[in-house]
N, C-alpha and C. Protein backbone atom coordinates (compact mmCIF):
# COMPACT_ATOMS: atom_id res chain seq x y z
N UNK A 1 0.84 -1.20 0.00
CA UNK A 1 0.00 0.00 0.00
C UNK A 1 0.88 1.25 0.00
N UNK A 2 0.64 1.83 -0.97
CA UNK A 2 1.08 3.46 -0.88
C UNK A 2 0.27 4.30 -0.40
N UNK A 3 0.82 5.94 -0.19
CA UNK A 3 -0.02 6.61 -0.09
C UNK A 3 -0.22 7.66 -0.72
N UNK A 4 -1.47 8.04 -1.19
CA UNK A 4 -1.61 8.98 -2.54
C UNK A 4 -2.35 10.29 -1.92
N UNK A 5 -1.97 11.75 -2.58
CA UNK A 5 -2.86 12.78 -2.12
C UNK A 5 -3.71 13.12 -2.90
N UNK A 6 -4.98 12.99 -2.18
CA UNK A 6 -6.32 13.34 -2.45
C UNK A 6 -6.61 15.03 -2.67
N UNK A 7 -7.24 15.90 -3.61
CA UNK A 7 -7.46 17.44 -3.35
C UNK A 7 -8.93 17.12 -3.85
N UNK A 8 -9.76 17.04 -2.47
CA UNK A 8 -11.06 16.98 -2.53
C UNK A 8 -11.80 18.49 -1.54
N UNK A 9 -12.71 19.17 -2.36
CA UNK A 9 -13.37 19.70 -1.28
C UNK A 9 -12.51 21.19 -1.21
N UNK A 10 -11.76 21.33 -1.41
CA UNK A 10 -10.49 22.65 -1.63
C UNK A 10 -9.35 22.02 -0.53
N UNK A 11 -9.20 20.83 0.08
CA UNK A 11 -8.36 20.40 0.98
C UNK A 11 -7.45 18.78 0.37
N UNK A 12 -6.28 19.01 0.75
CA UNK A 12 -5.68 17.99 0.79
C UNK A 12 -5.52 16.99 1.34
N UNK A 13 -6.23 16.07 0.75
CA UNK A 13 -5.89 14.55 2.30
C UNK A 13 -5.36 13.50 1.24
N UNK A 14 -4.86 12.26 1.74
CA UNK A 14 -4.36 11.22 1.74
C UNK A 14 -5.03 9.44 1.32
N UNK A 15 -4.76 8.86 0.53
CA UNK A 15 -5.50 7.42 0.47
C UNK A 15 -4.82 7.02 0.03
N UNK A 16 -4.65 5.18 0.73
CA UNK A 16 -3.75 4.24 0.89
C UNK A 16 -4.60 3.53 -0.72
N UNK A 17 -3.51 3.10 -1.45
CA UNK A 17 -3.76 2.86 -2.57
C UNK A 17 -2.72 1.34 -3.09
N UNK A 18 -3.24 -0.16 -3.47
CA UNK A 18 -2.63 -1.15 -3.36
C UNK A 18 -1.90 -0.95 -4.27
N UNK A 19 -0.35 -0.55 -4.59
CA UNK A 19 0.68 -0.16 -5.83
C UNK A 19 0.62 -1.89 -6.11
N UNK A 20 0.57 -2.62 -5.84
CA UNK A 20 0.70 -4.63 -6.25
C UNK A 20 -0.19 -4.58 -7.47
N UNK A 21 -1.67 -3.51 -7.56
CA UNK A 21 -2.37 -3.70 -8.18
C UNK A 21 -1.46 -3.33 -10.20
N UNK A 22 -0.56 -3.12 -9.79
CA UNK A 22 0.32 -2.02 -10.97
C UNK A 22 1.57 -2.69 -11.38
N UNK A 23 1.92 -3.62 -10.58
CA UNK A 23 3.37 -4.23 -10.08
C UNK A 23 3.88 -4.46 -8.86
N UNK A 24 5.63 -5.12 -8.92
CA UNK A 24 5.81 -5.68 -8.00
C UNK A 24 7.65 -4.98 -8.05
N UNK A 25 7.61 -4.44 -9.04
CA UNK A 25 9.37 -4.54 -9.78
C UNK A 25 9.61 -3.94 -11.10
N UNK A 26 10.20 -2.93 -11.23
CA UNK A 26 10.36 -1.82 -12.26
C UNK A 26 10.78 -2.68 -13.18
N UNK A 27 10.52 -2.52 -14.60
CA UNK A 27 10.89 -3.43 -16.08
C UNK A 27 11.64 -2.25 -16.28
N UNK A 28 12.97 -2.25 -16.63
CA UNK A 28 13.52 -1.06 -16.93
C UNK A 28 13.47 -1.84 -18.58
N UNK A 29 14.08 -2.92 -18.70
CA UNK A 29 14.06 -3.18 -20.36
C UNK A 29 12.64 -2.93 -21.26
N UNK A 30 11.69 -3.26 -20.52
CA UNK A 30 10.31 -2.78 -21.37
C UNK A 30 9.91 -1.29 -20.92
N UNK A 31 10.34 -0.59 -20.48
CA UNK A 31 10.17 0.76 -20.47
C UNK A 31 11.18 1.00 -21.69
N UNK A 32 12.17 0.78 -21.66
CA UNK A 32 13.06 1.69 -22.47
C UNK A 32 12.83 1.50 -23.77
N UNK A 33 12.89 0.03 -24.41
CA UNK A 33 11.82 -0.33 -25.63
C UNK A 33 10.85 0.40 -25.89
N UNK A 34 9.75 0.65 -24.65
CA UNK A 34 8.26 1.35 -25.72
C UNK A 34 8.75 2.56 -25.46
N UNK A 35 9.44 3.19 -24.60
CA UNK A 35 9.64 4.54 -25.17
C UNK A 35 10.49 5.44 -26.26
N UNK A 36 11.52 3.83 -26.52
CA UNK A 36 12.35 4.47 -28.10
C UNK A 36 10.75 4.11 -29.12
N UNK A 37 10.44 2.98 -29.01
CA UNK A 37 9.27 3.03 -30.12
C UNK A 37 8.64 4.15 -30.00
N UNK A 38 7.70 4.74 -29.00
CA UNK A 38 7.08 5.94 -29.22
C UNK A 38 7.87 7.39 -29.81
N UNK A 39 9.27 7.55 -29.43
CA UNK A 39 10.10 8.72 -29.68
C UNK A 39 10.23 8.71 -31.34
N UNK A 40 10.47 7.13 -31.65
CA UNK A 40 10.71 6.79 -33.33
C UNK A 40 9.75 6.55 -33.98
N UNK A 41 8.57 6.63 -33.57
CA UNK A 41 6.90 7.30 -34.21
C UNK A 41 6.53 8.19 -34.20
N UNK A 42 6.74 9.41 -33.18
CA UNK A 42 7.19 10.49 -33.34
C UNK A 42 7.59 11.38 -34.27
N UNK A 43 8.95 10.85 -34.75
CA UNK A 43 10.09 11.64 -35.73
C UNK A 43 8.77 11.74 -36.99
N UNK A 44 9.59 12.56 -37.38
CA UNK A 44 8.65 13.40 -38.58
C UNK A 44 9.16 12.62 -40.12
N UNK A 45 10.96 12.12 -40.44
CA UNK A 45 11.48 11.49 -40.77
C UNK A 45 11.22 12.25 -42.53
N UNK A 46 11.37 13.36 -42.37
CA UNK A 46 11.18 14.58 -43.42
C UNK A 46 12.88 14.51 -44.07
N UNK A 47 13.98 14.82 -43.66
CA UNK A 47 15.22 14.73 -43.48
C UNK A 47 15.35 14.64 -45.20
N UNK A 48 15.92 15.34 -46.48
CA UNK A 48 16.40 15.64 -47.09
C UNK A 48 17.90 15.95 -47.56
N UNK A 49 18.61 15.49 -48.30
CA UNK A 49 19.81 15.96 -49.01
C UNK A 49 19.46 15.96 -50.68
N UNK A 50 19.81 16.75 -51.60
CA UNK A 50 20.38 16.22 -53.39
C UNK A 50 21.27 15.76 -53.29
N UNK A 51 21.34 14.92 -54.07
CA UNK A 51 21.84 14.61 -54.86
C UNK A 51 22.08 15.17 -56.40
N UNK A 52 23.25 14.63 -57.09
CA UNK A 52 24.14 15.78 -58.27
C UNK A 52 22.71 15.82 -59.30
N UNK A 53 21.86 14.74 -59.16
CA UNK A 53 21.02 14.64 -60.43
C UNK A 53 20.20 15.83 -59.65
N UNK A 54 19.82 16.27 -58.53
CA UNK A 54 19.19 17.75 -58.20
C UNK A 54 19.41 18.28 -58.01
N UNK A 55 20.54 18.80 -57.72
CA UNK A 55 21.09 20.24 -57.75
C UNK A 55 20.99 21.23 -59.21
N UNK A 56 20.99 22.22 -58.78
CA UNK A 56 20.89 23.02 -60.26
C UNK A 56 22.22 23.47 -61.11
N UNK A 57 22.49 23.69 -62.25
CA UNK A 57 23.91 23.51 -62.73
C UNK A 57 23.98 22.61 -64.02
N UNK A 58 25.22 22.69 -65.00
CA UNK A 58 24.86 22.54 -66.52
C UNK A 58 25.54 20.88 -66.66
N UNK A 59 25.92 20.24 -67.40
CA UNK A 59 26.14 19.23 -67.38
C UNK A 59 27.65 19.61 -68.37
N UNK A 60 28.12 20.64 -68.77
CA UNK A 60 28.92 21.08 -69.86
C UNK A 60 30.44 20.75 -68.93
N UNK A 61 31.56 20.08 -69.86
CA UNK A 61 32.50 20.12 -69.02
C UNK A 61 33.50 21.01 -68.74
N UNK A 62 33.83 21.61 -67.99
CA UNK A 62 34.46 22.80 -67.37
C UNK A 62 35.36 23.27 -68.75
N UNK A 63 36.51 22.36 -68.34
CA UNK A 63 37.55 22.16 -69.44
C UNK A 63 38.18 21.17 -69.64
N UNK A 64 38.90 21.20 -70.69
CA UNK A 64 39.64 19.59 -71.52
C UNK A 64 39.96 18.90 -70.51
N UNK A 65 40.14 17.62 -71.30
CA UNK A 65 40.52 16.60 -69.80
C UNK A 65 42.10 16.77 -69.44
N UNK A 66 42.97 17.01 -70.43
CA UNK A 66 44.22 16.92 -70.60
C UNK A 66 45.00 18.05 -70.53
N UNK A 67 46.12 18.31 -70.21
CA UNK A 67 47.38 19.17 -70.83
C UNK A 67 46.73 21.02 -70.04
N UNK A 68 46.35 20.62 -68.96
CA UNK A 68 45.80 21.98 -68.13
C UNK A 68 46.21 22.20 -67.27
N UNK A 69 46.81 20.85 -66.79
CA UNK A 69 47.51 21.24 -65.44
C UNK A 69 46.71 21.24 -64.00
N UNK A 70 45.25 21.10 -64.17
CA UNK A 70 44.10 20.64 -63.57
C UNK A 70 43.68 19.52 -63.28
N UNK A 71 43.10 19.41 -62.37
CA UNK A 71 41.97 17.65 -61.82
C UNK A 71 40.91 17.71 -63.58
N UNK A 72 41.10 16.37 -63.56
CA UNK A 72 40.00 16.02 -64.37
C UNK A 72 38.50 16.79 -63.72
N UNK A 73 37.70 17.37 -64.08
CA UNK A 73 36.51 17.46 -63.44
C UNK A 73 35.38 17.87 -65.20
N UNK A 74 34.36 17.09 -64.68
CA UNK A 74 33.25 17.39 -65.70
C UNK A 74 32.16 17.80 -65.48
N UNK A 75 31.82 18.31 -64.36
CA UNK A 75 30.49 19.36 -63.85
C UNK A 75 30.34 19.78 -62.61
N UNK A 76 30.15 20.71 -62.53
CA UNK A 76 29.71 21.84 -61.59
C UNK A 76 29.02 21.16 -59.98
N UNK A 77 28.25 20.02 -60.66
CA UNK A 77 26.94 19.62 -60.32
C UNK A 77 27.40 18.04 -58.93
N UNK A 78 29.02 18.22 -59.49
CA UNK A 78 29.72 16.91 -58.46
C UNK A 78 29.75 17.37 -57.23
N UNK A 79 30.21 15.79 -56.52
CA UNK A 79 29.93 15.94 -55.12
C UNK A 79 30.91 16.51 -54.65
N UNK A 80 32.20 16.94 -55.24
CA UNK A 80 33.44 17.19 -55.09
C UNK A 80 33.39 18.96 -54.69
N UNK A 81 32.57 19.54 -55.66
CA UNK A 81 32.99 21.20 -56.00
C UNK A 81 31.40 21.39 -54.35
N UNK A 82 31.61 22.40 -53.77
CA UNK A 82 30.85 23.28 -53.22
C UNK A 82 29.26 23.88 -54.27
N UNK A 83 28.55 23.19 -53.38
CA UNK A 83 27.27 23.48 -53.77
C UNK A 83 26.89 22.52 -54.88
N UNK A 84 27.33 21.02 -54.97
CA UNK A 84 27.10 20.30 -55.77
C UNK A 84 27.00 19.52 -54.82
N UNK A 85 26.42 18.21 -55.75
CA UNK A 85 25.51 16.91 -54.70
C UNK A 85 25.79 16.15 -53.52
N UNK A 86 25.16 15.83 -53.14
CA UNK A 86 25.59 14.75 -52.39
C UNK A 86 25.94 12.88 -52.31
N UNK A 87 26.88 12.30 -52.34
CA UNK A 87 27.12 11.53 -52.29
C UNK A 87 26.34 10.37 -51.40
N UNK A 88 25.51 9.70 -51.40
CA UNK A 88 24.19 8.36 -50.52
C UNK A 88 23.71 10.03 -49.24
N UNK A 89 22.80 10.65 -49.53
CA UNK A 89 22.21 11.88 -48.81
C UNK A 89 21.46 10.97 -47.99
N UNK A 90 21.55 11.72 -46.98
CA UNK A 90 19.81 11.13 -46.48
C UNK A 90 18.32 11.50 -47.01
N UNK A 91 17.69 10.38 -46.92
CA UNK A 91 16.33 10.07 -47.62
C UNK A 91 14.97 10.66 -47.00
N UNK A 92 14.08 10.78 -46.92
CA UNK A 92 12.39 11.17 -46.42
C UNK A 92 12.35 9.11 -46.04
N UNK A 93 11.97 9.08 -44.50
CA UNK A 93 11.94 7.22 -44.33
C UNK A 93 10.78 7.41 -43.62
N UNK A 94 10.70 6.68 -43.18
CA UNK A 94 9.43 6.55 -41.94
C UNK A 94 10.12 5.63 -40.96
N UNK A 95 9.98 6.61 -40.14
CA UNK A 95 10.78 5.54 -38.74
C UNK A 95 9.69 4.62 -37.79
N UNK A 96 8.67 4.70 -38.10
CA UNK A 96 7.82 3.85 -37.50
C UNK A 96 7.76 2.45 -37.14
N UNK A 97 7.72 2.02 -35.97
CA UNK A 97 7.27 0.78 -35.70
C UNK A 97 6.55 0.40 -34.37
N UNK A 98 6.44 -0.82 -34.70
CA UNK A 98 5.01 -1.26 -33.42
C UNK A 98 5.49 -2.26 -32.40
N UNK A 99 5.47 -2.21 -31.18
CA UNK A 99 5.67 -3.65 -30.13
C UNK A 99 3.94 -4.04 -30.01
N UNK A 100 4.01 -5.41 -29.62
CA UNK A 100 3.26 -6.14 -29.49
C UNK A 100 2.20 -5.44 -28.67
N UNK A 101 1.11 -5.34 -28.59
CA UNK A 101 -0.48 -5.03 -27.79
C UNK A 101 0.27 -4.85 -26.38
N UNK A 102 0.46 -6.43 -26.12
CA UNK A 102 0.72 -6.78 -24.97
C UNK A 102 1.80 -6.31 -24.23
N UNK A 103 2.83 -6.11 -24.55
CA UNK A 103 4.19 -5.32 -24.49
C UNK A 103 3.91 -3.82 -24.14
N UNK A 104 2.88 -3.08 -24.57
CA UNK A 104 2.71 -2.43 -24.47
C UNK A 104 2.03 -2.02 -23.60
N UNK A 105 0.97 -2.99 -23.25
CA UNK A 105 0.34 -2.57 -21.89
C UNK A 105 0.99 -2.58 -20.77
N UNK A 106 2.06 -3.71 -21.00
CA UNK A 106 2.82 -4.11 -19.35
C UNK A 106 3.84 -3.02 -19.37
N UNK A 107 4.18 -2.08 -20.30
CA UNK A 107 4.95 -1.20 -19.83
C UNK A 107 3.91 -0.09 -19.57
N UNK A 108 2.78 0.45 -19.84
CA UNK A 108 1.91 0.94 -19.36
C UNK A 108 1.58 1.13 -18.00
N UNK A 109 1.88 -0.21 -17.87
CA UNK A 109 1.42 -1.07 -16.48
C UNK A 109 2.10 -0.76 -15.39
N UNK A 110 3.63 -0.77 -15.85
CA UNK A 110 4.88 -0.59 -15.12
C UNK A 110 5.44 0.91 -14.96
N UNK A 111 4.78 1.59 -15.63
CA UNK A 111 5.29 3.45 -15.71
C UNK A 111 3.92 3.80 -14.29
N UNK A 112 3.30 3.20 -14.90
CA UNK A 112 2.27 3.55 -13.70
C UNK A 112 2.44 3.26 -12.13
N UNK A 113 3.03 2.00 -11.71
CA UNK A 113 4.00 1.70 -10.90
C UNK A 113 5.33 2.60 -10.29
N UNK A 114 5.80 2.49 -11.13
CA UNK A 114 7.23 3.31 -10.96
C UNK A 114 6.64 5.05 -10.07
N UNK A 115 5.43 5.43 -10.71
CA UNK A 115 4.66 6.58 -10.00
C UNK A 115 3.93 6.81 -8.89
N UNK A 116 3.24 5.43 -8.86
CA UNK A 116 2.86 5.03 -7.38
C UNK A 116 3.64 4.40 -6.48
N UNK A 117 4.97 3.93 -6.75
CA UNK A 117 5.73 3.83 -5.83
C UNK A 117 6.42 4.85 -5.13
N UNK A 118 6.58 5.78 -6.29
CA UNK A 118 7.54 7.27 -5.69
C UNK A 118 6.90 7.99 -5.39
N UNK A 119 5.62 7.60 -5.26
CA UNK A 119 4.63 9.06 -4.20
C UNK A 119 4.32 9.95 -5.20
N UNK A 120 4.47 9.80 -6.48
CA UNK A 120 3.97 10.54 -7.71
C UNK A 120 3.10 10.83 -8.69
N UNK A 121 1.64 10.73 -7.75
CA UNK A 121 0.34 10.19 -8.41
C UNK A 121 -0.08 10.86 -7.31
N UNK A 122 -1.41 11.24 -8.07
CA UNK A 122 -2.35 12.43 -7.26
C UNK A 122 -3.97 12.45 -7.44
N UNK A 123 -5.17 11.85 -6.87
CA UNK A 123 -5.94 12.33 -7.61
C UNK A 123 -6.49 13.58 -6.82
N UNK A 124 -7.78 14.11 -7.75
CA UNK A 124 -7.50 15.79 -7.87
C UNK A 124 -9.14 15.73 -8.18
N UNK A 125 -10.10 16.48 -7.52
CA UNK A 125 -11.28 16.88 -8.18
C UNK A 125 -11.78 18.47 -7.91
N UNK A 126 -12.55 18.75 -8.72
CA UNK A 126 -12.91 20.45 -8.79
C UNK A 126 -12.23 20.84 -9.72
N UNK A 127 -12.36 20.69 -10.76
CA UNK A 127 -12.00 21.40 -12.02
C UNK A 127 -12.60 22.59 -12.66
N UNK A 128 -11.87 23.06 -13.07
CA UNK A 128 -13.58 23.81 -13.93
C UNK A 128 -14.22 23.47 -14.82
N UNK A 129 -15.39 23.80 -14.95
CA UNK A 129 -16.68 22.78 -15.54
C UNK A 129 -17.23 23.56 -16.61
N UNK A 130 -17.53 25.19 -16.09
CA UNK A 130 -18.72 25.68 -16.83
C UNK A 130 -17.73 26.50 -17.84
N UNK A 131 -16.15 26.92 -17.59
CA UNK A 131 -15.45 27.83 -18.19
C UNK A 131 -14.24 27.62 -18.20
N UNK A 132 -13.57 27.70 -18.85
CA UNK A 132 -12.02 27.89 -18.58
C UNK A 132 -11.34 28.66 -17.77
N UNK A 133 -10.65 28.17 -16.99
CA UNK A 133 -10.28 29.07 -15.69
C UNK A 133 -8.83 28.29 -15.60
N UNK A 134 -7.85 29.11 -16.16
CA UNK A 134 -6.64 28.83 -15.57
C UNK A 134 -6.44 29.33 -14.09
N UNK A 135 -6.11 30.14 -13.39
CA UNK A 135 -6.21 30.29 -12.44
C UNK A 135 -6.45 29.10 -11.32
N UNK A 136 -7.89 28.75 -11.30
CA UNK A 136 -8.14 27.73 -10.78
C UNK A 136 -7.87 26.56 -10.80
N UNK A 137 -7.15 25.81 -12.07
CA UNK A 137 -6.99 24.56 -12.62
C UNK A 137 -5.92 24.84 -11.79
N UNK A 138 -4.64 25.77 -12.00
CA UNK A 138 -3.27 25.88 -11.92
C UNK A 138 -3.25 25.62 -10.04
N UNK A 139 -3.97 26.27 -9.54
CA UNK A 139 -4.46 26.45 -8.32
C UNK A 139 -4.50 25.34 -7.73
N UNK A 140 -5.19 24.08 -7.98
CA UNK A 140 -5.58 22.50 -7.84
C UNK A 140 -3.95 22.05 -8.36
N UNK A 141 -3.12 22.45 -9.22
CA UNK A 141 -1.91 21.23 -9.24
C UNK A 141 -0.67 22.45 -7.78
N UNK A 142 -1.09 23.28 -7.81
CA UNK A 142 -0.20 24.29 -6.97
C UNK A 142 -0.56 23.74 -5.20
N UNK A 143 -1.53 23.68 -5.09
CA UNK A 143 -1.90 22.67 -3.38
C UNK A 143 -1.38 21.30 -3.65
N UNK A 144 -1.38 20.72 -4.64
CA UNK A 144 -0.95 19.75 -4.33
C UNK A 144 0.50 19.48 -4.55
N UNK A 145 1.14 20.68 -5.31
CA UNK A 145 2.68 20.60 -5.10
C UNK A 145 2.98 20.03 -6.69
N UNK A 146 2.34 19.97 -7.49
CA UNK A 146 2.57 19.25 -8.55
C UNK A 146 2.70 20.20 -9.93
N UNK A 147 2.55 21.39 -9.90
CA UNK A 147 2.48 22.20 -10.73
C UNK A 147 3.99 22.77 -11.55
N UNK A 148 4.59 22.24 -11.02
CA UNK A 148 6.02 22.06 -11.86
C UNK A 148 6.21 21.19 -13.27
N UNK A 149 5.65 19.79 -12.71
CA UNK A 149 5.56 19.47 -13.69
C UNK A 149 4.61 18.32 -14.29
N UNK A 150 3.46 18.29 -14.79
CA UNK A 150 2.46 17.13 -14.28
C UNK A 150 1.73 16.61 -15.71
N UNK A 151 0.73 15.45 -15.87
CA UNK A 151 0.22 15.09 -16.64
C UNK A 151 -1.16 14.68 -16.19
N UNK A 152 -1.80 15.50 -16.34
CA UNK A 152 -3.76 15.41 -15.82
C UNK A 152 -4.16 14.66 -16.73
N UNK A 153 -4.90 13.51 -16.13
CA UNK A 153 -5.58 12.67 -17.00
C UNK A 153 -7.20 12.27 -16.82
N UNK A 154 -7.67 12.52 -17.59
CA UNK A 154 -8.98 12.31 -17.65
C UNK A 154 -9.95 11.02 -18.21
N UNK A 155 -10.69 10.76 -18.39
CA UNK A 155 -11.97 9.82 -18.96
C UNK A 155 -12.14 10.37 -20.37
N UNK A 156 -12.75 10.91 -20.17
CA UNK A 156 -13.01 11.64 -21.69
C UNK A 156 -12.66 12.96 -21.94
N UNK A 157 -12.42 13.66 -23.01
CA UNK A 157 -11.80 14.91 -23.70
C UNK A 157 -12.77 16.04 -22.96
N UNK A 158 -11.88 16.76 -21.94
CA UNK A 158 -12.55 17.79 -21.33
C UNK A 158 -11.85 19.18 -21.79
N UNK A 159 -12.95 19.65 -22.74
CA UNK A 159 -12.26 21.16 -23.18
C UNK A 159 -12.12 22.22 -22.37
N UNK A 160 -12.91 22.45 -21.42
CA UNK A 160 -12.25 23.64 -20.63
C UNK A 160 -11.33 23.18 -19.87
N UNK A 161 -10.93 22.25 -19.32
CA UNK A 161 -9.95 21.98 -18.83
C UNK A 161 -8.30 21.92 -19.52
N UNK A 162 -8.89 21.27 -20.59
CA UNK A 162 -7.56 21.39 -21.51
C UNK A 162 -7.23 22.99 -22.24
N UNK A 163 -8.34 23.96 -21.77
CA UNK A 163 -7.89 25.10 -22.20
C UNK A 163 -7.69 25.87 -21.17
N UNK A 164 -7.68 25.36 -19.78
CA UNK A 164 -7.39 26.14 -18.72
C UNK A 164 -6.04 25.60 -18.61
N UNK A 165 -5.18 24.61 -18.97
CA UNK A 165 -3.93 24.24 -18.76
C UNK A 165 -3.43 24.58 -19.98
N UNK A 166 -3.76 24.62 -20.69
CA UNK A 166 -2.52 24.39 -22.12
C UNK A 166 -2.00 25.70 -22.31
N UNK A 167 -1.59 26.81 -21.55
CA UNK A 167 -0.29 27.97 -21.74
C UNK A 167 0.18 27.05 -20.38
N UNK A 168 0.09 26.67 -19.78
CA UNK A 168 0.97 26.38 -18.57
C UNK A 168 2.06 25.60 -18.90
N UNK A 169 3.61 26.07 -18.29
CA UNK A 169 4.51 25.39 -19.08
C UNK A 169 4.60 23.45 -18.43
N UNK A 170 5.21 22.36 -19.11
CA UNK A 170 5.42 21.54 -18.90
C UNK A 170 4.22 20.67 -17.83
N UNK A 171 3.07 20.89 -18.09
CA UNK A 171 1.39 20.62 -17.86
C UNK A 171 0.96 20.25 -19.10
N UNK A 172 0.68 18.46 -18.79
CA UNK A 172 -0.17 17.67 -20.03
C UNK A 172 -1.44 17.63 -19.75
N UNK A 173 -2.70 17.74 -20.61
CA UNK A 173 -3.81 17.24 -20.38
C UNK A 173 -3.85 16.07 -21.09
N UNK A 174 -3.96 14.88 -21.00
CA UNK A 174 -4.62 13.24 -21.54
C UNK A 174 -5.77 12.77 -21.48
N UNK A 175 -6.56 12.00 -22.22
CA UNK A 175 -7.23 10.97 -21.80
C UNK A 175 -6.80 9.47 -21.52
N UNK A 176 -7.53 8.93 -20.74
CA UNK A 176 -7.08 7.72 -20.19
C UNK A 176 -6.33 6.64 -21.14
N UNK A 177 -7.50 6.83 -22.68
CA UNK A 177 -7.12 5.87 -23.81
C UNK A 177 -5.81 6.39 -24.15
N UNK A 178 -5.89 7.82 -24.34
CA UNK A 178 -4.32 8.16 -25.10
C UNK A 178 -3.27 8.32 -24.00
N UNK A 179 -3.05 7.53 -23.12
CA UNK A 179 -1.87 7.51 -21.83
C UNK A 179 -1.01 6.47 -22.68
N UNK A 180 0.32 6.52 -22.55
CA UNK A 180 1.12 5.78 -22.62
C UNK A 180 2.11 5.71 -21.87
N UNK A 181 3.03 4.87 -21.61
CA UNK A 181 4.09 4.52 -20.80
C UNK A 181 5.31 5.69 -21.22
N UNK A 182 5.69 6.82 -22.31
CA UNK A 182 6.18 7.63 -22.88
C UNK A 182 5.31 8.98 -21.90
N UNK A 183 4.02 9.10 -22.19
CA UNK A 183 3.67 10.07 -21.29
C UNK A 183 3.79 10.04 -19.72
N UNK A 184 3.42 9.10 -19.49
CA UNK A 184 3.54 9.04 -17.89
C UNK A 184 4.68 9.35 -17.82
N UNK A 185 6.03 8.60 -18.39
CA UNK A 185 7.02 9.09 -17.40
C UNK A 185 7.47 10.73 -18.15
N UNK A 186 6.93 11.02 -19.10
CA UNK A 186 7.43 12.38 -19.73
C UNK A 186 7.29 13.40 -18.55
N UNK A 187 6.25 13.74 -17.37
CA UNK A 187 6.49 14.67 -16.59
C UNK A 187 6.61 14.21 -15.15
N UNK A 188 6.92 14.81 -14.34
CA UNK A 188 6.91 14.07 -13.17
C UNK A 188 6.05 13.54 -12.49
N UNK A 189 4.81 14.50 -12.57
CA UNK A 189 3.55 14.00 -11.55
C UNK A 189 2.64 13.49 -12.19
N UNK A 190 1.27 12.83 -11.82
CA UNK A 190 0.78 11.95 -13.13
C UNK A 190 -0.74 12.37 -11.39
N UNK A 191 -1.49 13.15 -11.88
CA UNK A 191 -2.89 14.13 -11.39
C UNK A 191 -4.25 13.48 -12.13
N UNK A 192 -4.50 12.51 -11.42
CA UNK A 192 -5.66 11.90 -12.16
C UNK A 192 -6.64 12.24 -11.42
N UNK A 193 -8.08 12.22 -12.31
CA UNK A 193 -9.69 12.68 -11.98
C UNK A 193 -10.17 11.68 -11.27
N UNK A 194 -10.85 11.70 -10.34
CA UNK A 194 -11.56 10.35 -9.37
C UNK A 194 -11.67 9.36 -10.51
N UNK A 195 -12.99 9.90 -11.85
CA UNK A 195 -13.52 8.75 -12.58
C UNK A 195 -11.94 8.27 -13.31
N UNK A 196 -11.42 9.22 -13.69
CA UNK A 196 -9.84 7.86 -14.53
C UNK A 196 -9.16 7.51 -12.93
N UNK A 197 -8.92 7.79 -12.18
CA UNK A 197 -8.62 6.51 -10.94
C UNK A 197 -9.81 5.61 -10.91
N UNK A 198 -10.74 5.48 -10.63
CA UNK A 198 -11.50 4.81 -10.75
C UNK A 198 -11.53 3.42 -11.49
N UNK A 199 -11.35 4.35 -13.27
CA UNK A 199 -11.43 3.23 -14.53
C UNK A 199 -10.03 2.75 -14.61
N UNK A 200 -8.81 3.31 -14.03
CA UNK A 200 -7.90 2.80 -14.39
C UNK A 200 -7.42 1.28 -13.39
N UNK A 201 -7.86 1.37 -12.37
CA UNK A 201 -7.90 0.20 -11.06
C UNK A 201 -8.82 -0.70 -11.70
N UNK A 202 -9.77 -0.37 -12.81
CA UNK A 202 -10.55 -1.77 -12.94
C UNK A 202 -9.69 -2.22 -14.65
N UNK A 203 -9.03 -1.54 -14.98
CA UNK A 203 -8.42 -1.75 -16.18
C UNK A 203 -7.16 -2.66 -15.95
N UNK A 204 -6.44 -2.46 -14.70
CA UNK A 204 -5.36 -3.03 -14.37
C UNK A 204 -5.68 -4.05 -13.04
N UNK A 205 -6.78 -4.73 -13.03
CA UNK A 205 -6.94 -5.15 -11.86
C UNK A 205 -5.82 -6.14 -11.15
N UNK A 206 -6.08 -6.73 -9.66
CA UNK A 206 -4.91 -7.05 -9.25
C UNK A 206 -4.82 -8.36 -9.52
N UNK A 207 -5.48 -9.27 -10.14
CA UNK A 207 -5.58 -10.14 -10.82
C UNK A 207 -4.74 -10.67 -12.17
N UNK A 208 -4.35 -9.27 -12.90
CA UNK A 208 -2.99 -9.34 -14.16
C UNK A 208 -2.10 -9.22 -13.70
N UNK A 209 -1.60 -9.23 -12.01
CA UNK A 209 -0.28 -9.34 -11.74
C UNK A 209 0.59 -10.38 -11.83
């Protein structure tokens, strides 16, 4: 049992929370796996060089091959002269790839762990509802000490909320589905809503340990 802080009511209290339900023992090898996979899904993998056939420039040869006293050279457009091609450039790729479903949950499984072991999990209610109110949102991770650096996670896509956080620096808003083992550990504190504590204890029950 850990213990987690509660911000119910405008006050801070405390609940003992079974971390077994999450794990038993940090996977450092399946953390580090899904989070190069997520970083290398990520990349944009745009990355460009020419080559001599694109660069601009004539195909005419400078001068004779012989008796000049010069390098052989026959265009402008080589990899040799400045501002001519490139020799194997880098390409436009797609760096994408996938680990297994399952692989993926248990590091899911295990980032979530690693947070409830270090006292780094929070849940949090009183949001704002009817308006966007930074102030107040910021207010709720600031009592609880978490406003440095955190990742609020929700049930479903809550727009004033995600527009009362999003100028705040290094403050994620998520939903439960789009959490990954890459986000969780991306900020330090991980500020969940009663209902995603709730759904996430019956998602990970203590039964898949």
């Amino acid at each position: 049992m850990v213990e987690v802080k509660v911000f119910e009511g405008g006050a801070v209290k405390s609940k003992d929370v079974d971390v077994l339900a999450y794990g038993s023992r940090v996977l450092g090898r399946t953390l580090k796996d899904a989070i190069v996979m997520y970083e290398a899904n990520a990349r944009a993998g745009t990355v460009q060089a020419r080559t001599r056939s694109m660069v601009h420039g004539g195909n005419k040869k400078l001068w004779r091959q012989k008796h000049t006293g010069r390098a052989r050279m026959g265009t402008t457009k080589s990899p040799l002269w400045r501002g001519g091609g490139r020799i194997h450039p880098p390409e436009p790729r797609d760096h994408a790839y996938a680990m297994p479903k399952k692989a993926r949950r248990v590091a899911l499984r295990n980032a979530l762990y690693t947070k409830f072991r270090d006292g780094e999990v929070a849940i949090a209610d009183g949001w704002p509802g009817d308006r966007p109110n930074t102030k107040a949102a910021f207010g709720i991770l600031d009592k609880l000490g978490m406003a440095r650096s955190a990742t609020v996670v929700t049930t479903g896509v809550d727009r004033n909320l995600c527009l009362s956080l999003r100028n705040v620096p290094l403050v994620d808003v998520r939903t439960l589905d789009d959490l990954n083992a890459r986000q969780v550990l991306l900020r330090r504190y991980l500020v969940l809503t009663p209902a995603a504590f709730a759904e996430l204890e019956q998602r990970f029950a203590r039964k898949e340990s």
